[in-house]
Structure formats: structure tokens, C-alpha cells
Protein backbone atom coordinates (compact mmCIF):
# COMPACT_ATOMS: atom_id res chain seq x y z
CA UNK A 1 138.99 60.24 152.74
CA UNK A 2 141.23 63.30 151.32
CA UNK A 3 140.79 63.91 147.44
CA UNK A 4 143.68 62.60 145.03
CA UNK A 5 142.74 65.54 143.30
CA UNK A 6 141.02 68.90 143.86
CA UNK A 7 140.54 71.74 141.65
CA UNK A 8 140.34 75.60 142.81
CA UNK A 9 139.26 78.61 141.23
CA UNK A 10 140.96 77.35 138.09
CA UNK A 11 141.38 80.20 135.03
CA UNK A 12 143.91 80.23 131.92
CA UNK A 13 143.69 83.28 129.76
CA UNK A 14 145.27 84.27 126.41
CA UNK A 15 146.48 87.04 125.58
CA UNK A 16 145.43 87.69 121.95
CA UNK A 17 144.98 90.63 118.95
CA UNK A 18 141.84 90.67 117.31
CA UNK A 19 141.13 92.92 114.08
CA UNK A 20 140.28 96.59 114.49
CA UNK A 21 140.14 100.01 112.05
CA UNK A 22 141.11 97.19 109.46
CA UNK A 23 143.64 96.01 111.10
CA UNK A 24 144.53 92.04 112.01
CA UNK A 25 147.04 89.84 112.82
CA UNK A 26 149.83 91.03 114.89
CA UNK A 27 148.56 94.66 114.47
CA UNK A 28 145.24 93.75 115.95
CA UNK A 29 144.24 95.50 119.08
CA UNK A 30 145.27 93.28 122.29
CA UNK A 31 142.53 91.21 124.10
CA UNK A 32 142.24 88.51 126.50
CA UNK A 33 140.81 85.16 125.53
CA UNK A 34 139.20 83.37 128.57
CA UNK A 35 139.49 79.79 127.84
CA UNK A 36 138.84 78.45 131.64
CA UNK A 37 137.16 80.76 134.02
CA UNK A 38 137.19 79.98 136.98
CA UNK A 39 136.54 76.33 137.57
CA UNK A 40 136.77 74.28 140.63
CA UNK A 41 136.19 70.46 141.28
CA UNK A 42 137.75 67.00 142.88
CA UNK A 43 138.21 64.02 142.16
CA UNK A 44 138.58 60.72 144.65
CA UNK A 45 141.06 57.64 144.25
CA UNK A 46 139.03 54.94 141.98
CA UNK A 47 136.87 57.22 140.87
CA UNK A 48 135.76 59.07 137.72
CA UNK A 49 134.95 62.51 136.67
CA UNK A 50 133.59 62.67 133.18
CA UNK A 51 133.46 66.50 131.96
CA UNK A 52 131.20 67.45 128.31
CA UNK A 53 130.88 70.21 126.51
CA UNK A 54 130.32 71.64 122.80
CA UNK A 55 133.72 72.06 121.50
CA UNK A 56 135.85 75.42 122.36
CA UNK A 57 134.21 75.07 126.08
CA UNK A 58 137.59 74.53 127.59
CA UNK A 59 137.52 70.80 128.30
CA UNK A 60 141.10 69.81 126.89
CA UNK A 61 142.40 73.39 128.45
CA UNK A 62 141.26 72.04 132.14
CA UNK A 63 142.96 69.15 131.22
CA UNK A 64 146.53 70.00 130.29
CA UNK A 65 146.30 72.41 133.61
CA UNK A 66 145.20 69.83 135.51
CA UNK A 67 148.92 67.97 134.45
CA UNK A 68 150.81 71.28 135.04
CA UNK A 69 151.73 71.21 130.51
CA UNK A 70 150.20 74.41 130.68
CA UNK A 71 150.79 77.28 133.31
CA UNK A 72 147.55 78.48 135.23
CA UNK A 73 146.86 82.28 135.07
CA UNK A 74 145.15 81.81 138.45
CA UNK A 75 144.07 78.74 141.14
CA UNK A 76 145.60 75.36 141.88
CA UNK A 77 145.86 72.09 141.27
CA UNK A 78 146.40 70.32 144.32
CA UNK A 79 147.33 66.07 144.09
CA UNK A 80 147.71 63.82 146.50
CA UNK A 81 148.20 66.35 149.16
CA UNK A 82 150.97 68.50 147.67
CA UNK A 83 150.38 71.41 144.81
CA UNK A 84 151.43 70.89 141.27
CA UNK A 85 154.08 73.59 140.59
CA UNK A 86 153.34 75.94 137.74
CA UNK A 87 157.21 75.49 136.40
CA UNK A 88 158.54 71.81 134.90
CA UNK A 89 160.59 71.54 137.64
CA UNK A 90 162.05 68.07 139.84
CA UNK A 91 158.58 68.39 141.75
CA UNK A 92 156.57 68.39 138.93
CA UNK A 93 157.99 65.35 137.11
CA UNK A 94 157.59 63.32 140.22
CA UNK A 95 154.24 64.40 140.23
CA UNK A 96 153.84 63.25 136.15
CA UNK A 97 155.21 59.61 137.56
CA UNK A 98 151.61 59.66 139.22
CA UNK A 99 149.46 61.74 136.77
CA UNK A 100 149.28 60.44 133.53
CA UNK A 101 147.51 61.28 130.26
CA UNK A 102 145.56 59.10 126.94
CA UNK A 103 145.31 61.09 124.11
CA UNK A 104 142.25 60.95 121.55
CA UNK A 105 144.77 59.87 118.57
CA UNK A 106 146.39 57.06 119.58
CA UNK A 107 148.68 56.81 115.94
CA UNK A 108 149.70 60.38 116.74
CA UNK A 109 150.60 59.75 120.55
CA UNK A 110 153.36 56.94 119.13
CA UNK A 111 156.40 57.37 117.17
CA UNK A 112 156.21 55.32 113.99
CA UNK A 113 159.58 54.33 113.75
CA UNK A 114 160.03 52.66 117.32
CA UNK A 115 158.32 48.86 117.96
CA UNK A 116 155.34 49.60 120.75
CA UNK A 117 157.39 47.38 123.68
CA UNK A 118 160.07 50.18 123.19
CA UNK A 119 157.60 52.35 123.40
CA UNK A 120 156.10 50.54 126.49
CA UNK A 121 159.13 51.08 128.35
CA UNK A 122 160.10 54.01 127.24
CA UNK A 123 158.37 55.82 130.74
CA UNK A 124 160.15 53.63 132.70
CA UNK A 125 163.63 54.45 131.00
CA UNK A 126 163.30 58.18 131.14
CA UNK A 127 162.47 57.86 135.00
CA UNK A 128 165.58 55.51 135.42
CA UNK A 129 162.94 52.85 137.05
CA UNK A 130 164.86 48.97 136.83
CA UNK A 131 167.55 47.27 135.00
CA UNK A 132 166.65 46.84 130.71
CA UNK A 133 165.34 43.24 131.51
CA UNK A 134 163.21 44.40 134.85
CA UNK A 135 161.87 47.06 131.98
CA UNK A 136 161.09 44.82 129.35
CA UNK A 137 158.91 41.95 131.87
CA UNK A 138 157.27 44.77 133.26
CA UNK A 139 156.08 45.96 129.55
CA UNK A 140 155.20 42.34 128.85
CA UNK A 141 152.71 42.14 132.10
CA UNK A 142 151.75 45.68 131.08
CA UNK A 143 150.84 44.40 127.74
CA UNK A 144 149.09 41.35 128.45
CA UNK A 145 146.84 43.44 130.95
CA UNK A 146 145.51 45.31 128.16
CA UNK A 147 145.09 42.55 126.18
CA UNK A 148 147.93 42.54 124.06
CA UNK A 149 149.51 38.92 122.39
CA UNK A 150 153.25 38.60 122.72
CA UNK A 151 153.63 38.82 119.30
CA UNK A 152 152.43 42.29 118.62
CA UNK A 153 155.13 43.54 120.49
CA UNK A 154 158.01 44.07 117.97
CA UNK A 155 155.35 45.28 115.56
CA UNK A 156 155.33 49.20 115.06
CA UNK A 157 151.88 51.16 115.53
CA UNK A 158 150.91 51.26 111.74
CA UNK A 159 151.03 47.72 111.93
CA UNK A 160 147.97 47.55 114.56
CA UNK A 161 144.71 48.43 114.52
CA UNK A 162 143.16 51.40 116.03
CA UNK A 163 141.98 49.30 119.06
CA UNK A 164 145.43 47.49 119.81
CA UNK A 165 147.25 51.16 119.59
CA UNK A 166 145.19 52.50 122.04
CA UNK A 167 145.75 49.79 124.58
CA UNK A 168 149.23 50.25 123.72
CA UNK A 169 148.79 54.06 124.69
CA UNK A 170 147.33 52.44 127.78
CA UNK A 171 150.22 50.29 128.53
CA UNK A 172 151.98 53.48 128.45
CA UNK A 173 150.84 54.92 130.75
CA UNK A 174 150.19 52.70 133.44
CA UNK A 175 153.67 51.27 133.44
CA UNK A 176 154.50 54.42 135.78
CA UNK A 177 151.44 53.32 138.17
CA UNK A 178 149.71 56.43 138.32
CA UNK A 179 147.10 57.53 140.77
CA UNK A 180 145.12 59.60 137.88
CA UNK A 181 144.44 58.98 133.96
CA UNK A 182 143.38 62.18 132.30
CA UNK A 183 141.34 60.31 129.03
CA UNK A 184 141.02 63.55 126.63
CA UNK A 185 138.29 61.97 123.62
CA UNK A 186 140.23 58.13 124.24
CA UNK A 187 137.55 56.58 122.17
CA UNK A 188 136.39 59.15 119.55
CA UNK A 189 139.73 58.05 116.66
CA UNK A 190 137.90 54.32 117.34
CA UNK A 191 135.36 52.46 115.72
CA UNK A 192 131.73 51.88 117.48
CA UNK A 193 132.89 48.25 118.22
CA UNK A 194 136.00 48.80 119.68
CA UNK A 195 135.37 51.93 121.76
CA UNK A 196 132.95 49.31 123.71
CA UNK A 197 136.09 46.80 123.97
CA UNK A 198 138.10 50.36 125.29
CA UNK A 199 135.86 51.22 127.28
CA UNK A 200 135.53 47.80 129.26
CA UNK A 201 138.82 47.90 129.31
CA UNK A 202 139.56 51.08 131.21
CA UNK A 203 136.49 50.05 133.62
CA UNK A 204 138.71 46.92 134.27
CA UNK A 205 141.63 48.88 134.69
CA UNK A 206 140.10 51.28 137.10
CA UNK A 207 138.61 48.60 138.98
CA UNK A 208 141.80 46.41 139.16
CA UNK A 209 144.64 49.19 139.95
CA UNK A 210 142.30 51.66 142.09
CA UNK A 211 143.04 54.48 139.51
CA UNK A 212 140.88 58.21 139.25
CA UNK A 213 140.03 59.26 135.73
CA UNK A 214 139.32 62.76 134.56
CA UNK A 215 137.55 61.27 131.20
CA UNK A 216 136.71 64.09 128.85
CA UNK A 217 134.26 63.55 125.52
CA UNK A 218 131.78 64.36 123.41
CA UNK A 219 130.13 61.62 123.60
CA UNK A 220 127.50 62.01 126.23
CA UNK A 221 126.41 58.07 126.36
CA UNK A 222 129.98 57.15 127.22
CA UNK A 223 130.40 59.83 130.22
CA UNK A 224 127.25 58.23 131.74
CA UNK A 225 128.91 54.75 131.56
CA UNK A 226 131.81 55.67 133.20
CA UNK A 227 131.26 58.37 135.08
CA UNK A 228 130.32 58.46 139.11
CA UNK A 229 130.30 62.14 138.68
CA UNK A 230 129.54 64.58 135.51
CA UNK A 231 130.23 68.51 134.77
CA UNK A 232 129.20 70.11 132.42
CA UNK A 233 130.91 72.86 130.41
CA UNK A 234 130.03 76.14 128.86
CA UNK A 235 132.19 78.41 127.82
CA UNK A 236 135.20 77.98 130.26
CA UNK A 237 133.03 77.16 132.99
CA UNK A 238 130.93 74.16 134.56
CA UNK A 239 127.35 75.26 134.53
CA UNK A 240 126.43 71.88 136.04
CA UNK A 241 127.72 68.81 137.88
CA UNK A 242 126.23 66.37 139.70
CA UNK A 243 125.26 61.82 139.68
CA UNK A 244 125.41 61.09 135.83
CA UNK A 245 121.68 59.03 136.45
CA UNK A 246 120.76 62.22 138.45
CA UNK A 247 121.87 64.72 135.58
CA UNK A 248 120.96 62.84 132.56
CA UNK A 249 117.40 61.31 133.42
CA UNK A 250 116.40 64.92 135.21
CA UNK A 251 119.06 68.12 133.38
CA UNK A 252 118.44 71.02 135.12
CA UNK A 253 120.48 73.76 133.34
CA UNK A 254 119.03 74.72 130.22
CA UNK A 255 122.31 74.10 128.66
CA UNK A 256 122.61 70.29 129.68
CA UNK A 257 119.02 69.72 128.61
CA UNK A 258 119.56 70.98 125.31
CA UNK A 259 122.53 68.54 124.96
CA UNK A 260 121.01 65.86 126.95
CA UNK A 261 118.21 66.37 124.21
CA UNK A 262 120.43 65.76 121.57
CA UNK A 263 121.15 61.88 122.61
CA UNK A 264 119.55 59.43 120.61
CA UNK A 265 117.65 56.83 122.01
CA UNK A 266 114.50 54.51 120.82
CA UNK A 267 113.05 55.01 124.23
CA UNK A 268 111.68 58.58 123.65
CA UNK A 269 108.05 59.22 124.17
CA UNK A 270 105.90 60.28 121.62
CA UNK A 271 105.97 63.85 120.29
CA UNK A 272 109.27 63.99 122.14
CA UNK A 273 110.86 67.75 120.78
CA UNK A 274 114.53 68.10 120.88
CA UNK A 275 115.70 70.92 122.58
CA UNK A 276 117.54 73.16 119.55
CA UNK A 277 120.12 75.93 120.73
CA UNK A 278 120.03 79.03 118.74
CA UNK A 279 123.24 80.57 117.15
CA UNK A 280 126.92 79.71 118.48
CA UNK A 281 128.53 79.74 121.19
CA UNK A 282 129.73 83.75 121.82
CA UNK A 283 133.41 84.30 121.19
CA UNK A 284 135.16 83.93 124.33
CA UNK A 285 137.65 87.14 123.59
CA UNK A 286 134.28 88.82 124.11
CA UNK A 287 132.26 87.20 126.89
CA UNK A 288 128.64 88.22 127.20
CA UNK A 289 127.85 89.79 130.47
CA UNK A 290 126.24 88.20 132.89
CA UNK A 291 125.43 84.69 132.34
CA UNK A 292 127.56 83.24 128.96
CA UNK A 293 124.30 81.24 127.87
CA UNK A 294 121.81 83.93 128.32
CA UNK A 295 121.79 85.27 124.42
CA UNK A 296 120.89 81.36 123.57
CA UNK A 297 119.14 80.40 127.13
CA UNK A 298 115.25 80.44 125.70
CA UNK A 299 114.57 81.21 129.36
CA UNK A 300 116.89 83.83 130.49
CA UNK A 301 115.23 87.15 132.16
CA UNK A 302 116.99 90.31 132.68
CA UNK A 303 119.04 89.12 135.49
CA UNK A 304 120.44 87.09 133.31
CA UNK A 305 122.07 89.21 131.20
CA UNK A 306 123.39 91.42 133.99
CA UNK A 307 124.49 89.48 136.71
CA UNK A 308 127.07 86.68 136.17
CA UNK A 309 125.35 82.80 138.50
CA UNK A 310 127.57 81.50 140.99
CA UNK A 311 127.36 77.47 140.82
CA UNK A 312 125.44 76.61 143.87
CA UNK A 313 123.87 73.73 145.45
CA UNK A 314 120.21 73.31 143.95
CA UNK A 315 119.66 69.80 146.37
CA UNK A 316 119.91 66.37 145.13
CA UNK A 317 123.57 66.14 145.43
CA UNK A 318 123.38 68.64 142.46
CA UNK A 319 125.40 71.95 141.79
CA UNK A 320 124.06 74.75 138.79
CA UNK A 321 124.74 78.07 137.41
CA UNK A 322 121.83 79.15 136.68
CA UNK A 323 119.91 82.28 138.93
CA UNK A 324 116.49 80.01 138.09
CA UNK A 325 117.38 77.53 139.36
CA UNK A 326 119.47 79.25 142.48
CA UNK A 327 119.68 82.18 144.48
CA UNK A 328 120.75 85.20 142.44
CA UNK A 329 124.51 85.65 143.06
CA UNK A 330 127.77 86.90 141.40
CA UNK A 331 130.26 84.19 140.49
């Protein structure tokens, strides 16, 4: 079976001024700002890829180029056979009918002023889909999918909880049918007890309609749940990917162990040490060379720091950056 959707060589830089001789702002000197380098992956009908990182890694940046909102600097994005077009043209919003996105705050995804069944419907009036009535049954079954009573649906968002607005933003944006759900944080605005009901839900979901997620989070616990595959990211690249059981119970890259380390659990063994990372994350206007983790890797040897790990096959079903734990290689 083909992929729904496959990911190649993927990189969007920035061009940016940072300060020099006392100067900032727009006299700074120019510079390029590498927020995805290179990144490739795919993703199968029904299935999902979850994708973690420390924050600034380039997670919601793959994202919005995997949906075509922003242009690629290099690669493609190819789905369901055909390539999304770097310009918002009649090709890509046929595409968007089948590619659709949950945001991580659901109040800020809705417009306060509009009931949510408008809102509902809203996808389906913008792509001319049915008559007003053939609109408004298909938000009601919609609704009800997600769990939704009939008589939320006149109320407006700041009406709900956080819970019943993101199943709204669900409603949303399955009305179109999609093929793909890109889930940037979906849980993170939510409560403990009703990310679990969320997340349930969008298992459901995937189960019932077939659908691929690209679920992005912080939340390392939650990517396991859902996720049949897992990448991690570093600095505008994935450094590892691989089976979620696979990469969690047994982290090869330095990187992924420290934040594998980091999840708290009452099953650690005694004198368990968590794995801490030293300083931040280098400024990605000014990329170490070699490989990006090697001034906080607590293993990294001199070709390390000069030659830049290819992601490679290390067996297991497995794929690292990482010249210990693969041949030595240029990316």
C-alpha cells in the first residue's frame, strides 16, 4: 500500500538580522534561521505519526508545511499521490478538503461571536458542499459523533467547556472527510481528565473513519498512546524514529534518552538517575557544526563536532542520527 503521505528532504529557512557592531533590529547583519532541515518521513492511511521535541525544534514548522500554509524553501510534500503546490492555488484547496488541521487552543481556533453549528458548517459552506439543510444534518451527525448533545449547538464557544470546544474543533474538521488530521498540542489547553476523554476520542475517530494523524506534543506519554510510529526532533531535524514501545522502553539517541528520562513513572528502579541535558538548545541562526547535539551530547567524540550524522537504519525497525550508533556519514 502507497503512503497518504510522504515527506522528502523537507527544509524552511528564515531569512533574519541578528545584532552586530551594536547594531539590531532591521540594521542587524542578515542571517538565515534554519527552522526544518532537512526532514523526511510518511505516513499510511489509519495510521499515526506522533513527532516530540523540546520547544523551538521545528515541530509546528513541519506541520504548517506539511498543509502547504507555509511555502517550503526546499523538498515536497507529496498526498495521496499528487504534490501539494507551494502557491494557495485551486489544487491546493482541494487538497485542504482532505488535509485538515486541530489546533492546541481550541477558544482561539473559534470565533466567539458565531454559535459552534455555524461554525460546524462553516467548511462545508466555503467549499459549496450541499443545500443549507443537507449542511446543517450533516453538522448534527458530526456533532453527535464527538459527543456533542443537541442542545449545545446554538451555544457559542465561551459557553462550553474546554473539552466540548475541542470536539467542536473536531467536528470541524471532519465534516470535510479528510484523509489526514495534523493534531499540533490538541490536548495541552485541556485538563488531565479531559485530555484522556480527547484522546479516546480521536482513537475512536481514527478507528471509525480510517483517518492518518500527524499528532505533535510535548507530552511524551500521550505520543506513546497514540502513536504506531514516533520521531523525534532536535533542532529542525529527526534524530530518531522508530515503534513508540521500541523507542521508549530501549532510546537509543542520547537526545531521546534524556527526554525519555524525564517521564515520570512509579515503576523506576531504584537509584534510577535522570538523564539532565546541559545548557540550551544552540540558536538555530547559528547551527553548531557537525552534529546539533554534540556541545550537550555527554558522549560526543571529535567526529561529532565535525561531521554532520545522516539518519540511518541502526536495526530493529529503528532509524538514528547519531555516528555511535551508525556508520559515520554526512547528512
Amino acid at each position: 500500500m502507497s503512503d497518504l503521505l510522504t515527506v522528502e528532504n523537507l527544509t524552511r529557512h528564515f531569512p533574519v538580522r541578528v545584532p552586530g557592531e551594536g547594531l539590531g533590529g532591521m540594521f542587524g547583519k542578515p542571517a538565515t534561521l534554519k527552522a526544518v532541515d532537512g526532514v523526511s518521513f510518511s505516513v499510511d492511511s489509519g495510521r499515526t505519526l506522533g513527532v516530540v521535541g523540546e520547544s523551538g525544534c521545528g515541530k509546528s514548522t513541519t506541520a504548517k508545511l506539511v498543509l502547504g500554509l507555509l511555502p517550503a524553501t526546499s523538498g515536497a510534500v507529496r498526498f495521496e499521490g499528487g504534490q501539494v503546490p507551494a502557491k494557495r492555488n485551486k489544487q491546493w484547496r482541494a487538497l485542504r478538503q482532505r488535509m485538515q488541521m486541530v489546533y492546541q487552543d481550541p477558544l482561539g481556533a473559534l470565533a466567539r461571536r458565531l454559535p459552534v453549528a455555524a461554525q460546524v458548517m462553516e467548511p462545508l459552506t466555503v467549499f459549496k458542499i450541499g443545500t443549507p439543510a443537507e449542511r446543517r444534518e450533516k453538522a448534527r451527525e458530526l456533532m453527535a459523533a464527538v459527543g456533542l448533545t443537541p442542545h449545545l449547538f446554538e451555544r457559542f464557544p465561551h459557553e462550553l467547556s474546554g473539552g466540548q470546544r475541542q470536539r467542536v474543533v473536531l467536528a470541524r474538521a471532519l465534516i470535510l472527510e479528510p484523509s489526514l488530521l495534523v493534531c499540533d498540542e490538541p490536548i495541552s489547553a485541556l485538563d488531565v481528565s479531559i485530555q484522556a476523554q480527547v484522546i479516546n476520542l480521536l482513537l475512536d475517530l481514527q478507528e471509525r473513519f480510517n483517518i492518518a494523524f500527524l499528532f505533535i506534543s510535548h507530552d511524551l506519554k500521550v505520543v506513546r498512546q497514540v502513536s504506531h510510529e514516533v520521531a523525534v526532533m532536535y533542532l529542525g531535524r529527526i534524530v530518531e524514529q522508530g515503534d513508540p514501545e521500541v523507542l521508549f522502553q530501549e532510546p537509543a539517541h542520547p537526545y531521546t534518552q534524556a527526554l525519555v528520562s524525564a517521564i515520570p513513572s512509579p515503576w523506576r528502579r531504584e537509584g534510577y538517575q535522570r538523564i539532565v541535558l546541559e545548557g540550551d538548545p544552540p540558536n538555530p541562526v547559528n547551527v553548531p557544526s557537525g552534529c546539533a547535539f554534540h556541545p550537550r551530547c555527554p558522549h560526543a567524540t571529535s567526529a561529532c563536532r565535525e561531521i554532520a550524522p545522516r539518519l540511518a537504519d541502526i536495526g530493529g525497525g529503528r532509524k538514528a542520527a547519531c555516528h555511535l550508533l551508525s556508520p559515520i556519514g554526512t547528512a
